[in-house]
Protein backbone atom coordinates (compact mmCIF):
# COMPACT_ATOMS: atom_id res chain seq x y z
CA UNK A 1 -31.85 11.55 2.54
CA UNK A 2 -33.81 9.89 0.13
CA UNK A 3 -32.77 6.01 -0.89
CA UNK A 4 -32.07 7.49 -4.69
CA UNK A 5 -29.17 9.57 -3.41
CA UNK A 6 -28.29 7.19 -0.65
CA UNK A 7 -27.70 4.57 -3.59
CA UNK A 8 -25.80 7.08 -5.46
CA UNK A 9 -23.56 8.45 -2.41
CA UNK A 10 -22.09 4.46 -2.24
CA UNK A 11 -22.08 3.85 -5.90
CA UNK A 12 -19.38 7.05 -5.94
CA UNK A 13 -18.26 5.85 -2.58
CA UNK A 14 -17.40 2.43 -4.58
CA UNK A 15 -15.60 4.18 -7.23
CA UNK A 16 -13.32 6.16 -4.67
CA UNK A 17 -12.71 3.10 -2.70
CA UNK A 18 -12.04 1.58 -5.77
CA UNK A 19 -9.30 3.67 -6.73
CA UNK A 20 -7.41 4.03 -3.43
CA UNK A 21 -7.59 0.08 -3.30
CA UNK A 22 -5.56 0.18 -7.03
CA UNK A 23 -3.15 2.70 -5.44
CA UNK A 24 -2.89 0.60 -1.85
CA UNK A 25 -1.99 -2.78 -3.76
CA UNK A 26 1.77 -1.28 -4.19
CA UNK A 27 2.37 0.26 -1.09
CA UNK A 28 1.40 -3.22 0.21
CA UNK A 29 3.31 -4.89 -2.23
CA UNK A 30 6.80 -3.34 -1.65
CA UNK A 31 6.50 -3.57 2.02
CA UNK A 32 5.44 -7.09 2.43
CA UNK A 33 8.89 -7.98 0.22
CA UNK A 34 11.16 -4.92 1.85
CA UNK A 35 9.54 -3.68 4.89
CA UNK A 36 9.82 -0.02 3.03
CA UNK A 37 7.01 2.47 2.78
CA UNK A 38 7.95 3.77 -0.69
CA UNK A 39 6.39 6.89 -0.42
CA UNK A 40 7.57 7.82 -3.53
CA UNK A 41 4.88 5.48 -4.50
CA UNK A 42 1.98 8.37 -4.80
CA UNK A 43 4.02 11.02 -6.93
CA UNK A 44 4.94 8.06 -9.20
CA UNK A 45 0.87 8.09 -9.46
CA UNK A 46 1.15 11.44 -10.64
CA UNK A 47 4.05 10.76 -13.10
CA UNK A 48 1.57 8.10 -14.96
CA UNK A 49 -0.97 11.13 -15.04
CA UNK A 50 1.51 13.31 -17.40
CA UNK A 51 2.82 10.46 -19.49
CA UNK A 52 -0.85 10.18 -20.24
CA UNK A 53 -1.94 13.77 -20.49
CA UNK A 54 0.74 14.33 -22.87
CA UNK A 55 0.30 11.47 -25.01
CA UNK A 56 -3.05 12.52 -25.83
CA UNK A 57 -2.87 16.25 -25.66
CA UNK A 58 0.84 16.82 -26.86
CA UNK A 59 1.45 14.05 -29.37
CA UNK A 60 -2.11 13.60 -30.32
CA UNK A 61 -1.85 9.42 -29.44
CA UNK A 62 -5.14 7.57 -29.69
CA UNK A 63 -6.18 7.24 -26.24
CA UNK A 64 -5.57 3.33 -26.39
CA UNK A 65 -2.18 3.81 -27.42
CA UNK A 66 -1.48 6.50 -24.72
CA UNK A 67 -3.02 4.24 -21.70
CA UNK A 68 -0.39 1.13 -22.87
CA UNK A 69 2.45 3.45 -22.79
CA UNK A 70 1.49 4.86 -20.15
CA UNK A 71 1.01 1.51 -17.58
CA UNK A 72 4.83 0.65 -19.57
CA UNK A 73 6.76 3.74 -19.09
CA UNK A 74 5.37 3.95 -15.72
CA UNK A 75 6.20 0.13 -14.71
CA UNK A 76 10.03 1.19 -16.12
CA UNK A 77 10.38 4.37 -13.85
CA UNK A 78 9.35 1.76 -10.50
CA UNK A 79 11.37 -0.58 -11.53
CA UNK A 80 13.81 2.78 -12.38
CA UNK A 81 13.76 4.15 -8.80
CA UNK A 82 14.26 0.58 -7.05
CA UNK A 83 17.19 0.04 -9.27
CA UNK A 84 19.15 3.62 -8.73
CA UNK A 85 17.73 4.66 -4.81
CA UNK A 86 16.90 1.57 -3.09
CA UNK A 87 19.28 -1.37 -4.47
CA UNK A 88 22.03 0.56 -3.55
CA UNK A 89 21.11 0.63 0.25
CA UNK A 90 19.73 -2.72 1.11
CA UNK A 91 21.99 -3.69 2.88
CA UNK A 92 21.78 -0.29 4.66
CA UNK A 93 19.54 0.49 7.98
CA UNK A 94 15.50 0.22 7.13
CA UNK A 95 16.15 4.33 8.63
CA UNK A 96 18.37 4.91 5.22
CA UNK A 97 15.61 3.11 3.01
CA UNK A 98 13.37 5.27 4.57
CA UNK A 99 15.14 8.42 3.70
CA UNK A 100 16.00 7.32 0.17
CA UNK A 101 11.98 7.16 -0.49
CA UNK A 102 11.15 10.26 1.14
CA UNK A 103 13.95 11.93 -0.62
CA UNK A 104 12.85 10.29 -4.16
CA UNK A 105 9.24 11.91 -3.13
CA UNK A 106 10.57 15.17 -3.47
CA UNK A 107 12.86 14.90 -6.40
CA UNK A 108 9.76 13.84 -8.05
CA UNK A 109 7.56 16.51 -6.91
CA UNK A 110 10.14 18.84 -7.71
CA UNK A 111 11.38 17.71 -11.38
CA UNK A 112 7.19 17.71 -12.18
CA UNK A 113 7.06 21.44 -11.11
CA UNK A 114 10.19 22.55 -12.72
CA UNK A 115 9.52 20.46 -16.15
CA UNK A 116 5.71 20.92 -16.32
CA UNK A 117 5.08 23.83 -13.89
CA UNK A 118 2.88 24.28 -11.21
CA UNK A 119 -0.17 25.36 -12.98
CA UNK A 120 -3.25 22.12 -13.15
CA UNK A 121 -3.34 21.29 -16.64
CA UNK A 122 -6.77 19.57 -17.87
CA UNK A 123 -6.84 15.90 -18.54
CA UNK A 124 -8.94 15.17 -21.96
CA UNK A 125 -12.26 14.83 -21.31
CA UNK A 126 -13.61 11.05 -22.35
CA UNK A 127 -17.56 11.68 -22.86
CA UNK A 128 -18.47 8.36 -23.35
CA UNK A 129 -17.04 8.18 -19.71
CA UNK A 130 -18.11 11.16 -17.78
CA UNK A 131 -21.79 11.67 -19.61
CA UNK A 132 -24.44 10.90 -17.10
CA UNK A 133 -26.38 7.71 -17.33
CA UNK A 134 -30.00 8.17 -15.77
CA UNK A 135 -31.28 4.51 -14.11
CA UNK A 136 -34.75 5.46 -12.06
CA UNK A 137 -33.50 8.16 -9.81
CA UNK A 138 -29.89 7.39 -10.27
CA UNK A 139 -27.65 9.62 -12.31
CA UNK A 140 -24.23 7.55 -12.66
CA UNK A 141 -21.10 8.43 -14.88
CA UNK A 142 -20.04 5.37 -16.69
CA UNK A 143 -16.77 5.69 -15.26
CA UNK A 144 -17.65 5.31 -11.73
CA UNK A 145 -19.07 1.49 -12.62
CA UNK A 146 -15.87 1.18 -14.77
CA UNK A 147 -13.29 2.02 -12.05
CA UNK A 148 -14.75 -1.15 -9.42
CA UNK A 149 -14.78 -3.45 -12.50
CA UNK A 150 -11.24 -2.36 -13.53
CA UNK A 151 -9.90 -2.80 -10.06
CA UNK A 152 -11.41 -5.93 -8.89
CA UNK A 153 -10.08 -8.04 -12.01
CA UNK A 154 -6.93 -6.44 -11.96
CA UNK A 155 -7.01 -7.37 -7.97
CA UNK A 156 -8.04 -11.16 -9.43
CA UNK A 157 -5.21 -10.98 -11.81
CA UNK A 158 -2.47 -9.84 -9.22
CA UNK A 159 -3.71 -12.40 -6.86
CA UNK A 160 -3.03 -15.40 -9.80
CA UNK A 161 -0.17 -13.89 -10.13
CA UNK A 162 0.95 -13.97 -6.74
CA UNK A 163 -0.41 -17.62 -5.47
CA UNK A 164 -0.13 -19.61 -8.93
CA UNK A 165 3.28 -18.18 -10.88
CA UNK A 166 6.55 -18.93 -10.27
CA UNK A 167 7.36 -15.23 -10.04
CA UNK A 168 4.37 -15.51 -7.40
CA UNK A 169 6.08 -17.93 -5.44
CA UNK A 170 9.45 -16.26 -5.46
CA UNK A 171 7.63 -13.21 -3.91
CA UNK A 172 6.08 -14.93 -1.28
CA UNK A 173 8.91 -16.59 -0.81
CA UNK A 174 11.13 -13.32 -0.61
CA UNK A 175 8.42 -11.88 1.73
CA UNK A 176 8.75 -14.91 4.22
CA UNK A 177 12.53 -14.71 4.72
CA UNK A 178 14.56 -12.67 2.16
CA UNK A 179 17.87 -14.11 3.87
CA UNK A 180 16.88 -17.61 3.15
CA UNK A 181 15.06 -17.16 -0.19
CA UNK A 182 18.36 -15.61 -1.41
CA UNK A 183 20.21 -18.73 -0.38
CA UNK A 184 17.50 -20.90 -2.30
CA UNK A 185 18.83 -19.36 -5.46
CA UNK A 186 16.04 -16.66 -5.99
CA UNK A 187 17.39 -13.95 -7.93
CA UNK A 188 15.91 -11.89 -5.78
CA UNK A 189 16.67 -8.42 -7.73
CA UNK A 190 14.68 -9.49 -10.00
CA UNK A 191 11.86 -10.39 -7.93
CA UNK A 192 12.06 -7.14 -6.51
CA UNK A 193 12.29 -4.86 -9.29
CA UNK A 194 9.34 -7.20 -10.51
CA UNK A 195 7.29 -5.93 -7.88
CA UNK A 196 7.75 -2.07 -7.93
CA UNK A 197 7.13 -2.77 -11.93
CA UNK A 198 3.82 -4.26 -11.02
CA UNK A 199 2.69 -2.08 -8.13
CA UNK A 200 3.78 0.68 -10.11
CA UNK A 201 1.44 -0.67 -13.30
CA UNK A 202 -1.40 -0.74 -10.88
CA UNK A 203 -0.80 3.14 -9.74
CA UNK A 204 -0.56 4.14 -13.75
CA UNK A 205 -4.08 2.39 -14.19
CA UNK A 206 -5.35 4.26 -11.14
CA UNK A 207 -3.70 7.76 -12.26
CA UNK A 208 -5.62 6.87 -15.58
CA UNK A 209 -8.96 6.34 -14.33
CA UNK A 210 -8.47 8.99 -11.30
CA UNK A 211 -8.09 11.73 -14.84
CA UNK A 212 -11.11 10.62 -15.99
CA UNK A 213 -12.97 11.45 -13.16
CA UNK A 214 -10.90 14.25 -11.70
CA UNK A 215 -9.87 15.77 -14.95
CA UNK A 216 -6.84 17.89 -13.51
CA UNK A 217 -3.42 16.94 -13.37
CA UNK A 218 -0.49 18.77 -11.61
CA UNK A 219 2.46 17.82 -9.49
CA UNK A 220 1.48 17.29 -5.98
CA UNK A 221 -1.77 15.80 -7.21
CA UNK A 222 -0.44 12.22 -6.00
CA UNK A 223 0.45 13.59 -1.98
CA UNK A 224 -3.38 13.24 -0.47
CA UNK A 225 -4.03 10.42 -2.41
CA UNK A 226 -0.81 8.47 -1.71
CA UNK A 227 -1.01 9.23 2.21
CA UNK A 228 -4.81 8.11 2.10
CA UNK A 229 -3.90 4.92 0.11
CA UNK A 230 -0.86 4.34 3.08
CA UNK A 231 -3.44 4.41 5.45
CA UNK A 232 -5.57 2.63 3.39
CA UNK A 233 -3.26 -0.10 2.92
CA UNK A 234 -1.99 0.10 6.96
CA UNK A 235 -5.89 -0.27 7.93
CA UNK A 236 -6.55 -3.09 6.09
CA UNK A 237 -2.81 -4.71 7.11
CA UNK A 238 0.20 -3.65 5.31
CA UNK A 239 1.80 -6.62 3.25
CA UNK A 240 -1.67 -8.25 2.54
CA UNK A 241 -3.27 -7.19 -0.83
CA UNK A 242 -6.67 -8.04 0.00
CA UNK A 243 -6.22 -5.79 3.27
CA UNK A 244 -5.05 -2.95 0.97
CA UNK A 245 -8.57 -3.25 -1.02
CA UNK A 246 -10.49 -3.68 2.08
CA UNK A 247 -8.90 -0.73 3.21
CA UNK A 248 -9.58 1.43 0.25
CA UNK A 249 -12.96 0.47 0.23
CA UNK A 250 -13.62 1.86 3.89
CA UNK A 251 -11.91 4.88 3.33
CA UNK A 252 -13.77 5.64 0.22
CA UNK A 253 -17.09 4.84 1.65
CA UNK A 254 -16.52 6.58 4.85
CA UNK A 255 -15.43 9.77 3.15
CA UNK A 256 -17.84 9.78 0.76
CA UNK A 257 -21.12 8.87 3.28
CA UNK A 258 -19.38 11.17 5.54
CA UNK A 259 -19.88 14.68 3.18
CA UNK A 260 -23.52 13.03 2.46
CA UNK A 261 -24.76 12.50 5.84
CA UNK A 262 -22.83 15.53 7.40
CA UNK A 263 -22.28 18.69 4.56
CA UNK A 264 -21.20 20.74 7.26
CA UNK A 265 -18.00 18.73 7.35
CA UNK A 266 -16.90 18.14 4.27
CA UNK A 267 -14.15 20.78 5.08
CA UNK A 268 -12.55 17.76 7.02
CA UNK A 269 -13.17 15.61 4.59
CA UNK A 270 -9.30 14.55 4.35
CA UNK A 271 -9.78 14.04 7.85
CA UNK A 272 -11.69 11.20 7.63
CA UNK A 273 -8.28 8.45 7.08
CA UNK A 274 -6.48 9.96 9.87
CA UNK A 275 -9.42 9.24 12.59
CA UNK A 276 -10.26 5.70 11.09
CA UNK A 277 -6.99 4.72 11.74
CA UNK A 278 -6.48 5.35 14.87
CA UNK A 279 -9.55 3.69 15.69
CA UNK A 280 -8.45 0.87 13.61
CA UNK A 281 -5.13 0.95 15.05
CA UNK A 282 -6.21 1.19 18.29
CA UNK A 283 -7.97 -2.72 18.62
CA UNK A 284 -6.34 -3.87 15.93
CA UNK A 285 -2.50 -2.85 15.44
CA UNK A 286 -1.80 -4.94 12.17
CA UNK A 287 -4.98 -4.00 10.75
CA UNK A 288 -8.36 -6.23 9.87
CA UNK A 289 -6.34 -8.39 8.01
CA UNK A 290 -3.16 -8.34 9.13
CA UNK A 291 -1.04 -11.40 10.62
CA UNK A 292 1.34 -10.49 13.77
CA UNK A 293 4.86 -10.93 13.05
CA UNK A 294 7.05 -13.02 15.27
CA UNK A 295 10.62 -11.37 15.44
CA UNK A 296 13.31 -14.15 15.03
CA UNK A 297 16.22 -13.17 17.09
């Protein structure tokens, strides 16, 4: 392998990593508040990908106008699906929460392939973003430098948000002890609903930029990347948002350097999340970053 396309196999690795990271942040988010995988979280992903791929190619919205109302409408169905399938049972077992998002997964999935059908419908093309830019040896889509920028200041922004805002410190707060946070006078349904509104923001912006470079968009399109941004964010340690990145950024590298170094496997390409964290797991059972939790009894 030469060092051109060595240089170029981690410049795309970046971009991939980059993208499960934006998708990881709300997994992360929601369980470090409610101890619940929302696995609804990844077809949600896909839900931002048809608000936007019919507000350009139905409607005929200017692209601009289509991305805002796009991060909105997807920021109202999170906050939608906490209000209607998880509010209800919080006081329930963590086993009925559980259910609840699996069974939310589906309806998704479902409603998608009954409203829109099953066929892949092609997301707008963007050439200013997909033509090739040639530096030296390197042939890079603008995209792929767009999609680390994007996600590192958004990451920057989340992270004010979370350690200098009120709304910050009512979510950390929540996260710490919901029982006594609550008794503190934190409204904590809002604090809650504020955080599947924001994780689910950050999934809309990475369903955007995902279209640009994957132009196809059907309903499960959000199952393989959801489970690989789980693991992602369970690798890095669930409930920590800079683990989540981390953890995006090794998956994304490693799958990437993986089909480079090894064409023979890309077949098992998927693969790839499932074996790094069990290795991961394995030494480190709350992940690179994560803290171990003390059970109060």
């Amino acid at each position: 392998m030469t060092l051109s396309t060595f240089l170029q196999q981690l410049i795309n690795g970046l971009s991939l990593g980059s993208l499960y990271a934006l998708i990881a942040i709300g997994y992360t988010m929601v369980y470090g508040i409610l101890k619940l995988i929302n696995f609804a979280h990844g077809d949600i992903f896909m839900m931002a990908a048809y608000f936007a791929y019919f507000g350009i190619s139905v409607f005929f919205l200017p692209w601009y106008v289509t991305f805002i109302i796009t991060i909105l409408l997807t920021m109202l169905l999170g906050a939608g699906i906490e209000r209607m399938a998880y509010r209800p049972l919080r006081e329930a077992p963590k086993t009925s929460l559980l259910i609840s998002a699996i069974g939310v997964s589906f309806l998704l999935e479902n409603l998608a392939t009954y409203l829109f059908s099953g066929k892949p419908q092609a997301f707008p093309e963007f050439p200013v973003m997909t033509t090739p830019i040639f530096v030296g040896g390197l042939s890079i889509q603008p995209v792929s430098i767009v999609i680390p920028i994007v996600a590192f200041f958004l990451m920057t922004v989340l992270l004010f948000i979370i350690n200098k805002t009120k709304v910050g410190m009512a979510m950390r707060a929540v996260s710490v002890d919901y029982d006594t946070a609550k008794l503190m006078g934190i409204k904590i349904d809002n604090v809650i609903s504020s955080t599947f509104a924001i994780g689910s923001g950050l999934a809309a912006v990475g369903a955007l930029l995902w279209c640009m470079k994957y132009p196809s968009v059907l309903p499960l399109m959000g199952v393989v990347p959801g489970l690989k941004c789980f693991i992602a964010a369970v690798i890095g340690g669930i409930g920590n948002v800079k683990g989540a990145v981390l953890g995006g950024l090794i998956l994304g590298f490693s799958e990437v350097l993986m089909v480079a170094f090894f064409p023979s496997l890309t077949g098992y390409r998927d693969a790839v999340a499932f074996i790094i964290l069990i290795i991961i797991l394995l030494f480190l059972p709350n992940g690179i970053l994560g803290k171990k939790q003390v059970e109060k009894v």
